[in-house]
Every structure is written in C-alpha cells, then in structure tokens.
N, C-alpha and C. Protein backbone atom coordinates (compact mmCIF):
# COMPACT_ATOMS: atom_id res chain seq x y z
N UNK A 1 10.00 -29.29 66.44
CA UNK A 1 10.25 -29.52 67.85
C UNK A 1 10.91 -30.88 68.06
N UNK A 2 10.34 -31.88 67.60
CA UNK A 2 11.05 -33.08 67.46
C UNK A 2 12.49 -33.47 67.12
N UNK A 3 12.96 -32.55 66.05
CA UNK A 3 14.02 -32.09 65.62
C UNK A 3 15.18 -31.81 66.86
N UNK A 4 14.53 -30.88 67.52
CA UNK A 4 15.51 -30.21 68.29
C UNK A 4 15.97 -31.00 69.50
N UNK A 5 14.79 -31.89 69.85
CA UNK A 5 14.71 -33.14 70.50
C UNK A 5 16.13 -33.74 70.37
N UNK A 6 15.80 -34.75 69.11
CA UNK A 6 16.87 -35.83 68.38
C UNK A 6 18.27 -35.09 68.80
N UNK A 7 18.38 -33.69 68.46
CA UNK A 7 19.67 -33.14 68.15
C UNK A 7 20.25 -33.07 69.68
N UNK A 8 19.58 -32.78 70.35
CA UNK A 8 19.61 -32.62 71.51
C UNK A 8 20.29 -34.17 72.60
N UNK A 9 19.49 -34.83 72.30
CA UNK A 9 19.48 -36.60 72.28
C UNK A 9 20.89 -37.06 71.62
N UNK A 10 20.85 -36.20 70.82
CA UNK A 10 22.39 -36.94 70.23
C UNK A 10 23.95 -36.17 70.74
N UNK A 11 23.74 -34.11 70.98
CA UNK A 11 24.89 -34.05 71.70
C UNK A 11 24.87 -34.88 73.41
N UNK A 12 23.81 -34.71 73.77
CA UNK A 12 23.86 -34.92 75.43
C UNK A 12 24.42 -36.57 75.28
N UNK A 13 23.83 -37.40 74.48
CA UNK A 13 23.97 -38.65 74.69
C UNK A 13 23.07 -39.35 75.70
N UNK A 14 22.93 -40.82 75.53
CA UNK A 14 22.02 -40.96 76.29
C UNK A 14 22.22 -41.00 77.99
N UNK A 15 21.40 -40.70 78.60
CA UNK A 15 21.58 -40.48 80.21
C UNK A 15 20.54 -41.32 80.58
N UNK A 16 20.74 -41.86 81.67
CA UNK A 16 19.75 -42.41 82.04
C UNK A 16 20.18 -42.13 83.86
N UNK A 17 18.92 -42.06 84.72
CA UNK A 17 18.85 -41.66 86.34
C UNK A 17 18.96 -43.22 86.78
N UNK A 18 20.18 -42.64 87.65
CA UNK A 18 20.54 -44.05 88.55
C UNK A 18 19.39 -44.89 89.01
N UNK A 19 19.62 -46.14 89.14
CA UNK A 19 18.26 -46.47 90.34
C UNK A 19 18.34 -46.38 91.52
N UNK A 20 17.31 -46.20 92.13
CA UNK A 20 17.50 -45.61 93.66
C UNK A 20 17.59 -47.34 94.28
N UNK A 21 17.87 -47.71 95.58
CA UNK A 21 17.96 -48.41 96.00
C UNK A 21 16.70 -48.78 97.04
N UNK A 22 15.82 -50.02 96.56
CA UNK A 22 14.56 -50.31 97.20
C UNK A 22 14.71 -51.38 98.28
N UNK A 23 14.18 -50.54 99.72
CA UNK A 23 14.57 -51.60 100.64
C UNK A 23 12.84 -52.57 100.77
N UNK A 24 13.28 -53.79 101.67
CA UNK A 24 11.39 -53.98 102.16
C UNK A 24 11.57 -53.85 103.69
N UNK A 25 10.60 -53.84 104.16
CA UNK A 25 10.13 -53.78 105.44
C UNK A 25 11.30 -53.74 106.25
N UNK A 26 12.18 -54.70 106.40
CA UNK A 26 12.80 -54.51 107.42
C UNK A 26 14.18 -53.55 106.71
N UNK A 27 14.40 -52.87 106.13
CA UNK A 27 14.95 -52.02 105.70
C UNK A 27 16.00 -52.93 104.93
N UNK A 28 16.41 -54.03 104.46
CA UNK A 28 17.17 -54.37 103.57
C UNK A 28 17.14 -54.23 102.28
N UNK A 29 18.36 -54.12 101.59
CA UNK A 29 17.65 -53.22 100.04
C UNK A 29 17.45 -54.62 98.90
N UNK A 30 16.86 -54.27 98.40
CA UNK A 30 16.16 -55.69 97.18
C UNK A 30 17.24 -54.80 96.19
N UNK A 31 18.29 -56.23 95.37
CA UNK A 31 18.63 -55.93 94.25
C UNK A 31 17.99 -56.47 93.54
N UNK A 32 17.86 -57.66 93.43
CA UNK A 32 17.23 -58.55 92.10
C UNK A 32 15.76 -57.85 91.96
N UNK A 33 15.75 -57.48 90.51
CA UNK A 33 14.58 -56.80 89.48
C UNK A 33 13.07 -57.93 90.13
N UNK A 34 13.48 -59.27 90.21
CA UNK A 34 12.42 -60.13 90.19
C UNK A 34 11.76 -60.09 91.81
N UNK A 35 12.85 -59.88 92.92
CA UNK A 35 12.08 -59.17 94.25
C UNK A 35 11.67 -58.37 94.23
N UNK A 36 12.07 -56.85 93.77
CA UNK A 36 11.85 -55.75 93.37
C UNK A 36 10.03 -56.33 92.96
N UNK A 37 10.08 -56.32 92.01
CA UNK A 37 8.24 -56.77 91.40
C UNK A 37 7.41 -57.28 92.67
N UNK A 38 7.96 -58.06 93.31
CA UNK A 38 7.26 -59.34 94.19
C UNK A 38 6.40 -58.46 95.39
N UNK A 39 7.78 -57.57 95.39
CA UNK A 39 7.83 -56.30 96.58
C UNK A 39 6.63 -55.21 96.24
N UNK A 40 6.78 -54.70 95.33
CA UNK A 40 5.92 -53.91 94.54
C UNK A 40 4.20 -54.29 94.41
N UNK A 41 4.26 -55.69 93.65
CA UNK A 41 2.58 -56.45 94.00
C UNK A 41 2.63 -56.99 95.33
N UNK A 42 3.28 -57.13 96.35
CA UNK A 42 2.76 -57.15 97.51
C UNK A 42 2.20 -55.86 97.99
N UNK A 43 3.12 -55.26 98.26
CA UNK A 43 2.74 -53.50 98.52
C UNK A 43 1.39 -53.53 98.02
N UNK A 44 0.96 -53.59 96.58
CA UNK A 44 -0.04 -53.31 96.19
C UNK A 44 -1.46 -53.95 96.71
N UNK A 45 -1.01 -55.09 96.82
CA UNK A 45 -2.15 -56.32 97.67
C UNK A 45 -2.32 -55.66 98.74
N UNK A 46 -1.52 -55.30 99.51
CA UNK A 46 -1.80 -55.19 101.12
C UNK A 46 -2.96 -53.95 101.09
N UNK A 47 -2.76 -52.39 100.02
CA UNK A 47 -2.78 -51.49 100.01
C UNK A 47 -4.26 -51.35 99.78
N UNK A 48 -4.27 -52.37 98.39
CA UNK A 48 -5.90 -52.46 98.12
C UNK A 48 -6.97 -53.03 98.80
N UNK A 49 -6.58 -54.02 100.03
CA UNK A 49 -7.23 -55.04 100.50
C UNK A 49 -7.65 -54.44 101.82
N UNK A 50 -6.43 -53.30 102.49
CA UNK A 50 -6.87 -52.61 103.51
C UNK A 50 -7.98 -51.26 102.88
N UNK A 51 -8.17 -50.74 102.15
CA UNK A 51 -9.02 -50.28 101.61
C UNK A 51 -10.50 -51.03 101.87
N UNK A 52 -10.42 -52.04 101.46
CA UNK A 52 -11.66 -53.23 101.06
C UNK A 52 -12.29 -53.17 102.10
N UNK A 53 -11.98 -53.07 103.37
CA UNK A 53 -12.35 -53.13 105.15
C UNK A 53 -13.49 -52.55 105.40
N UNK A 54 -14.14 -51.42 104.66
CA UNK A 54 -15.24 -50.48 104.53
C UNK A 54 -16.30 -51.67 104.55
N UNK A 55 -17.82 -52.16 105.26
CA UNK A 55 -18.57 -52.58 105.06
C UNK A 55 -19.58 -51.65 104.50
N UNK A 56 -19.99 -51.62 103.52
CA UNK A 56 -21.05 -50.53 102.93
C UNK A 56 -22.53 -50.81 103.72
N UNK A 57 -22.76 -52.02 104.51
CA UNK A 57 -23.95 -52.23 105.19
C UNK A 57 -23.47 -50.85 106.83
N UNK A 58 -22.45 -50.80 106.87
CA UNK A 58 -22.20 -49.84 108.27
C UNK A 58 -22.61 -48.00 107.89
N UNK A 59 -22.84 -47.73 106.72
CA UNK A 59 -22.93 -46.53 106.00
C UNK A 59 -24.19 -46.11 105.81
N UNK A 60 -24.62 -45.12 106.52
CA UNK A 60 -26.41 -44.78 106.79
C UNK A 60 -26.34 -43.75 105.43
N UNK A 61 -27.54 -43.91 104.57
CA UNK A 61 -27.61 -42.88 103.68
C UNK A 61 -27.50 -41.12 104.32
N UNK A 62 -27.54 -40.56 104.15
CA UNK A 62 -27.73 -39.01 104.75
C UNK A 62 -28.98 -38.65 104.07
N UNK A 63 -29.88 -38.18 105.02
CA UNK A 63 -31.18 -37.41 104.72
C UNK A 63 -31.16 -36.06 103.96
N UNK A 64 -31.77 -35.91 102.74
CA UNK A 64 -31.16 -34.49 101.99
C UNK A 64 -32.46 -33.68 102.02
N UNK A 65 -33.08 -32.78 102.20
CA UNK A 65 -34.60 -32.30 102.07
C UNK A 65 -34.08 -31.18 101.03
N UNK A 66 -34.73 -31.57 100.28
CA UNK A 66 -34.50 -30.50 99.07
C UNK A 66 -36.12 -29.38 98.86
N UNK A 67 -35.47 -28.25 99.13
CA UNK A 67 -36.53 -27.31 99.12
C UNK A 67 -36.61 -26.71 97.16
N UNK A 68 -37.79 -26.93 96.70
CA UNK A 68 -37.73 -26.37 95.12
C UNK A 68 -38.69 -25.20 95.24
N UNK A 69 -38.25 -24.01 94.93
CA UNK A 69 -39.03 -23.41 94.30
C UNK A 69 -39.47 -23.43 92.91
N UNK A 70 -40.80 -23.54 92.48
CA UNK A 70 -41.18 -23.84 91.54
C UNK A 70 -42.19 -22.56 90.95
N UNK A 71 -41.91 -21.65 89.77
CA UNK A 71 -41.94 -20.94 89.27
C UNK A 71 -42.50 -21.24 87.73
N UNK A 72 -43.75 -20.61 87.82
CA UNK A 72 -44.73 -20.78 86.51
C UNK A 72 -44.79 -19.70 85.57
C-alpha cells in the first residue's frame, strides 16, 4: 500500500492546498505567519476563559433516589 502511495506521490507531484486567507475581527486579512499565531492564541485565550465563567458554587447537586431491588 505504501508503494502505491510513493508512486502515486511521484506521478501527481507534490501539491500542496492554497492557504486560505485569515482575517481578525475587523475583517482585515493577516498575512504574516507570526500574526496569524498571535491571532490563533488569542482566539484561543478568549475561548477558554469564557468557558471558565461557570462558578461550580452556583450548581445544586440533583437529588437521585435510587430504588434497588434486592434479590436473595
């Protein structure tokens, strides 16, 4: 399988998918690779941190009554 791969790899040649063009917020597009990143771990900061907002003291356990039948 690998084989057919390589051979494959070698008529097609290599291809590679354009890059798409990444804007930020206000819709301007980031060329430089090093905004691109900056853009990316911001995104990520904002994403995880609004997550974080949950106080687990605001979260009432739920009452479960578990009925067993118990069979001897």
């Amino acid at each position: 399988m690998k084989q057919l791969c390589d051979i494959t790899k070698k008529v097609i040649g290599k291809c590679s998918k354009p890059e798409l063009p990444v804007k930020n917020k206000e819709s301007k597009p980031i060329t430089e690779i090093e905004e691109r990143w900056n853009m990316w771990v911001k995104h990520t900061e904002e994403l995880l941190n609004g997550q974080a907002t949950l106080n687990p003291l605001d979260i009432e356990a739920a009452h479960i009554d578990h009925h067993l039948d118990v069979v001897a």
